[in-house]
N, C-alpha and C. Protein backbone atom coordinates (compact mmCIF):
# COMPACT_ATOMS: atom_id res chain seq x y z
N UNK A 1 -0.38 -16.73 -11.01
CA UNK A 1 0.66 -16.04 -10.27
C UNK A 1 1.84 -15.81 -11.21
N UNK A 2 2.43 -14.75 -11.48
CA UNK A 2 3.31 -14.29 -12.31
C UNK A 2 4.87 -14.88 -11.97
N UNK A 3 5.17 -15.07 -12.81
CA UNK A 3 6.59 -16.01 -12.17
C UNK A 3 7.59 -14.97 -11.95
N UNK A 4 8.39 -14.60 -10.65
CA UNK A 4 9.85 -14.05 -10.48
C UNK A 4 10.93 -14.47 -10.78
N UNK A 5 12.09 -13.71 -11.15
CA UNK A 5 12.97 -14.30 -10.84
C UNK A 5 13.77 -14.15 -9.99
N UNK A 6 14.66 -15.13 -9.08
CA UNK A 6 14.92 -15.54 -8.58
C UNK A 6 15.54 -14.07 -7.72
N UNK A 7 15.63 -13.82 -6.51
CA UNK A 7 15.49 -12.72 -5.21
C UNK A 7 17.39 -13.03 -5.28
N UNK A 8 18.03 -12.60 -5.55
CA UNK A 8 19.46 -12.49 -5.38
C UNK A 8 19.79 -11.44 -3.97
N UNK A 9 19.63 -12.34 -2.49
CA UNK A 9 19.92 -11.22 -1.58
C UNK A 9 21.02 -10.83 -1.64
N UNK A 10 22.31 -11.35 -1.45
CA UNK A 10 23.59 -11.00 -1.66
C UNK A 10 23.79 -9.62 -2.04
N UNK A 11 23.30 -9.49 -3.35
CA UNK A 11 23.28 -8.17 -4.36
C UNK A 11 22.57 -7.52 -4.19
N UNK A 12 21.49 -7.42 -3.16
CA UNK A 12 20.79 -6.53 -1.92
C UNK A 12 21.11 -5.99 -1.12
N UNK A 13 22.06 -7.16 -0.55
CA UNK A 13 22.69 -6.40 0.98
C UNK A 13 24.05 -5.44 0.30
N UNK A 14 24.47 -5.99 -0.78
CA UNK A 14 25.63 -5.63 -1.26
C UNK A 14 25.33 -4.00 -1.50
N UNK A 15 24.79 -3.80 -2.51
CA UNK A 15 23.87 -2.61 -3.29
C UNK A 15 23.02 -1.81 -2.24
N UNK A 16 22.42 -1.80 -1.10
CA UNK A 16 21.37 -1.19 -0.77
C UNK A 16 21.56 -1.25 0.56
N UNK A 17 21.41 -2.65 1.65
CA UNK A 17 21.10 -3.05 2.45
C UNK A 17 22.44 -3.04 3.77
N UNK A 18 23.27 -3.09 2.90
CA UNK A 18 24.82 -2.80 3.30
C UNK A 18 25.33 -1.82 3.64
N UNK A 19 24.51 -0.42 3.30
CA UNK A 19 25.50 0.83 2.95
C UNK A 19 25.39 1.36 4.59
N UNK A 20 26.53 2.29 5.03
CA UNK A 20 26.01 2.20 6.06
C UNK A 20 24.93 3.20 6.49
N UNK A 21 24.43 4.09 5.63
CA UNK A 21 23.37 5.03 6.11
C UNK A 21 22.21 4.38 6.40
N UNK A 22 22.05 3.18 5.46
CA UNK A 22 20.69 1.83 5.91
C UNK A 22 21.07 1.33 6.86
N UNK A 23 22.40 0.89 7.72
CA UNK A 23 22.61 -0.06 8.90
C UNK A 23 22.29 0.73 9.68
N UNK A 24 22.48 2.60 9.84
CA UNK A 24 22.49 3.29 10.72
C UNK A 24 20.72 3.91 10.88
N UNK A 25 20.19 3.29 9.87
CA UNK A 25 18.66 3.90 9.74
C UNK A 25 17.73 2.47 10.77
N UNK A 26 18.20 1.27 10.04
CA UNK A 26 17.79 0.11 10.99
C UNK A 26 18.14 -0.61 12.13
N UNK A 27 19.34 0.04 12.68
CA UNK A 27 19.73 0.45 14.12
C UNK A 27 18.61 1.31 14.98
N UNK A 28 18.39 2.62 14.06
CA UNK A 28 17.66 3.68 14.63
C UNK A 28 15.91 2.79 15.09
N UNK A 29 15.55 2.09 13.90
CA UNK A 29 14.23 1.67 13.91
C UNK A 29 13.96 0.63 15.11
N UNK A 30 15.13 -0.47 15.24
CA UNK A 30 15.34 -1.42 16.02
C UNK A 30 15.05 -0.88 17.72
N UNK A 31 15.72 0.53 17.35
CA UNK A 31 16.03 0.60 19.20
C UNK A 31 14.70 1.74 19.35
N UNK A 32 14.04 2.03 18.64
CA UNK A 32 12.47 2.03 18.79
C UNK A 32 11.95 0.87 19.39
N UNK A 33 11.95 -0.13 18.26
CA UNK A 33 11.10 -0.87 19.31
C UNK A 33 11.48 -1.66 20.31
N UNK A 34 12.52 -1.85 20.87
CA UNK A 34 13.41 -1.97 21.98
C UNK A 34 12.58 -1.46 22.71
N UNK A 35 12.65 -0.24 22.63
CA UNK A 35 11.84 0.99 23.66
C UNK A 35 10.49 0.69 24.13
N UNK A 36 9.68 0.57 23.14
CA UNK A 36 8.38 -0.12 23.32
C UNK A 36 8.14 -1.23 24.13
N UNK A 37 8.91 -2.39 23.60
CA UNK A 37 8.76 -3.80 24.39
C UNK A 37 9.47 -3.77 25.91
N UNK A 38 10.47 -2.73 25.94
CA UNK A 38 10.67 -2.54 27.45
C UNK A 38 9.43 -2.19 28.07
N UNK A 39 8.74 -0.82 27.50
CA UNK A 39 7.36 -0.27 28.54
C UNK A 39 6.40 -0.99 27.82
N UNK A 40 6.40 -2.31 27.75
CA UNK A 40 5.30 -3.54 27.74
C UNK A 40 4.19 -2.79 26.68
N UNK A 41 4.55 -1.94 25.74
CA UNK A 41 3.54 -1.33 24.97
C UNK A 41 3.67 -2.93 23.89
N UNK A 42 4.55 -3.09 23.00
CA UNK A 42 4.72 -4.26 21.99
C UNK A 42 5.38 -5.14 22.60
N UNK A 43 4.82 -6.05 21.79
CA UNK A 43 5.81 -7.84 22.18
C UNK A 43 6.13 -7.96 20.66
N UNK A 44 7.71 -8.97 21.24
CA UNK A 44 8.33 -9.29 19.93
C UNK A 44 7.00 -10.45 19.13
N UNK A 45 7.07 -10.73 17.72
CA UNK A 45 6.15 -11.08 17.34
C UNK A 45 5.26 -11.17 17.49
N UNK A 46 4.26 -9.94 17.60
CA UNK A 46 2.71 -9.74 17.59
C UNK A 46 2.14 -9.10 16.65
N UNK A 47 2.86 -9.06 15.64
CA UNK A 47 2.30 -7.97 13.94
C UNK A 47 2.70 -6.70 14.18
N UNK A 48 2.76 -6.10 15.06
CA UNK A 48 2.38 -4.54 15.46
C UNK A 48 3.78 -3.86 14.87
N UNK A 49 3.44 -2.83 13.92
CA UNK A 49 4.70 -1.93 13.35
C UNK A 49 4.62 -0.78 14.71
N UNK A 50 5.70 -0.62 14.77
CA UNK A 50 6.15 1.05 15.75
C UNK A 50 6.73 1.86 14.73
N UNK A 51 5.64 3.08 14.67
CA UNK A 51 5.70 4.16 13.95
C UNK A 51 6.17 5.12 14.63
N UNK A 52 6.98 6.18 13.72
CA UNK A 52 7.30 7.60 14.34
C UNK A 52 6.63 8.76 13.72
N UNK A 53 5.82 9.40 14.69
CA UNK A 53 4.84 10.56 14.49
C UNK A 53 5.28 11.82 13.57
N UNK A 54 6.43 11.66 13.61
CA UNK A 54 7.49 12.70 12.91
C UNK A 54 8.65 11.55 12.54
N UNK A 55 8.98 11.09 11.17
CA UNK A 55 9.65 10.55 10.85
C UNK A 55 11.11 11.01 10.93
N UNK A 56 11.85 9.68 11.14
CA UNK A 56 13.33 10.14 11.26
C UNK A 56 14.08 10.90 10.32
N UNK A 57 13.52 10.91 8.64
CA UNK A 57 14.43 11.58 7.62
C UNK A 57 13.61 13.22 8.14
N UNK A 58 12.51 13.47 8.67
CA UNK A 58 11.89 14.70 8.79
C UNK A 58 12.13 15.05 10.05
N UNK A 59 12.92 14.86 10.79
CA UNK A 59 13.52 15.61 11.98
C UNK A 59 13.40 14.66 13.66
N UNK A 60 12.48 13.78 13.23
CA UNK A 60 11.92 13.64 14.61
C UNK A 60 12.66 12.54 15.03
N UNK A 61 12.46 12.10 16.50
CA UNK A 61 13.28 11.28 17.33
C UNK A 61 12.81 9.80 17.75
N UNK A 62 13.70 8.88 18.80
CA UNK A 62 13.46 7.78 19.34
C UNK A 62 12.78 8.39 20.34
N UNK A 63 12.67 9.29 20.66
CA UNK A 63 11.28 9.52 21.82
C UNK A 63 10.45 8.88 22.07
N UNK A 64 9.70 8.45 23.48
CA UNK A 64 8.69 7.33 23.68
C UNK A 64 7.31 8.35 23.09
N UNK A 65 7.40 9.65 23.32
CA UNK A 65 6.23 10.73 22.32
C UNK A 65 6.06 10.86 21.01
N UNK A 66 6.83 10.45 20.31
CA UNK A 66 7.12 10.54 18.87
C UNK A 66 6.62 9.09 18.58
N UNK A 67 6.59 8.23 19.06
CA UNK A 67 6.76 6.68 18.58
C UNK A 67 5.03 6.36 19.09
N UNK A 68 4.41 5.66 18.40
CA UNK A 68 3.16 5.07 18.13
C UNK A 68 3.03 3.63 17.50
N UNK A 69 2.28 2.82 18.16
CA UNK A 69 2.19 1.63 17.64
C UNK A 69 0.77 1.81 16.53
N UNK A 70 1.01 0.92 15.16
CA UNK A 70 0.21 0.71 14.19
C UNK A 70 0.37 -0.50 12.92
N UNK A 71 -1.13 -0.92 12.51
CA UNK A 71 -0.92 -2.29 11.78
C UNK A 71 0.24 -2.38 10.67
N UNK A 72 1.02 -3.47 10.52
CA UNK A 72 1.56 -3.20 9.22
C UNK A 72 1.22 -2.36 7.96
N UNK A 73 -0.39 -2.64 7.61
CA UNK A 73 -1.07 -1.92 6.78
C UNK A 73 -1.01 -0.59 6.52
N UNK A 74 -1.32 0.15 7.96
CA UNK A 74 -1.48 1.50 8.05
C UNK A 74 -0.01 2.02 8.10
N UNK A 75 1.22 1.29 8.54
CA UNK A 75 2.32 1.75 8.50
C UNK A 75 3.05 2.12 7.31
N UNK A 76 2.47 1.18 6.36
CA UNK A 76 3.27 0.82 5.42
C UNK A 76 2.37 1.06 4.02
N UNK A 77 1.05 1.36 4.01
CA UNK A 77 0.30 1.90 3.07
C UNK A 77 1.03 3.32 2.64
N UNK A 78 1.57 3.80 2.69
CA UNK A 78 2.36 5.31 1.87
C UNK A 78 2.80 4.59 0.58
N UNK A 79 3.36 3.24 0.40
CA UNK A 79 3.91 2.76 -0.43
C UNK A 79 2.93 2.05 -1.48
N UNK A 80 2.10 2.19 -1.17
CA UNK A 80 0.98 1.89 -2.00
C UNK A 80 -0.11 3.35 -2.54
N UNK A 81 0.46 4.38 -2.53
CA UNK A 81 -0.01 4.96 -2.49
C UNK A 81 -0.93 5.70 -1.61
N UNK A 82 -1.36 5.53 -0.75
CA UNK A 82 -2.34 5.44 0.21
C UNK A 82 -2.19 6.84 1.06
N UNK A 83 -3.15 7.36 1.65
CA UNK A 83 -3.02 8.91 2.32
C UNK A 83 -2.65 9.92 1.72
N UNK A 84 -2.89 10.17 0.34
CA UNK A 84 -2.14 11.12 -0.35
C UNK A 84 -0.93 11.16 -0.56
N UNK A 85 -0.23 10.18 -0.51
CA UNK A 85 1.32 9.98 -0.74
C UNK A 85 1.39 9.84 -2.20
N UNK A 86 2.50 9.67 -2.89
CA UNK A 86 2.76 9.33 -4.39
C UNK A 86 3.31 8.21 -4.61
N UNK A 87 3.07 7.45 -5.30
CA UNK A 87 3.89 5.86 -5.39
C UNK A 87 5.10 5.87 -5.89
């Protein structure tokens, strides 16, 4: 296992995690799944990512139509390259 060094969050939240277009993006994501666990689609801690069918930087909304439940994997595989995406 390759050794890291050491995860400095501070200089995460500071740099990236802080700004407010990210507080206002993970606000947006949060009250997705708000939405969900109200209409008993997700429970808090059960793995399940809530996806948007039309992503928020590409136009689309907190709509209960837009929003789809899917595995971490499949949510989050774009970043691995995965579906024809670019890494």
């Amino acid at each position: 296992m390759p050794s890291n060094p050491k995860r400095d969050y501070a200089k995460e939240y500071r740099e990236y995690q802080g700004k407010p277009s990210q507080i206002k993006n993970r606000s947006t994501r949060n009250k997705a799944r708000r939405l969900l666990e109200k209409a008993g689609v997700v429970s808090k801690g059960d793995g399940k990512d809530v996806a948007h069918k039309v992503a928020l930087k590409k136009g689309g909304s907190n709509l209960r139509t837009n929003l789809t439940v899917q595995s971490p994997a499949k949510n989050r595989g774009w970043r691995k390259g995965k579906k024809g995406y670019a890494i």
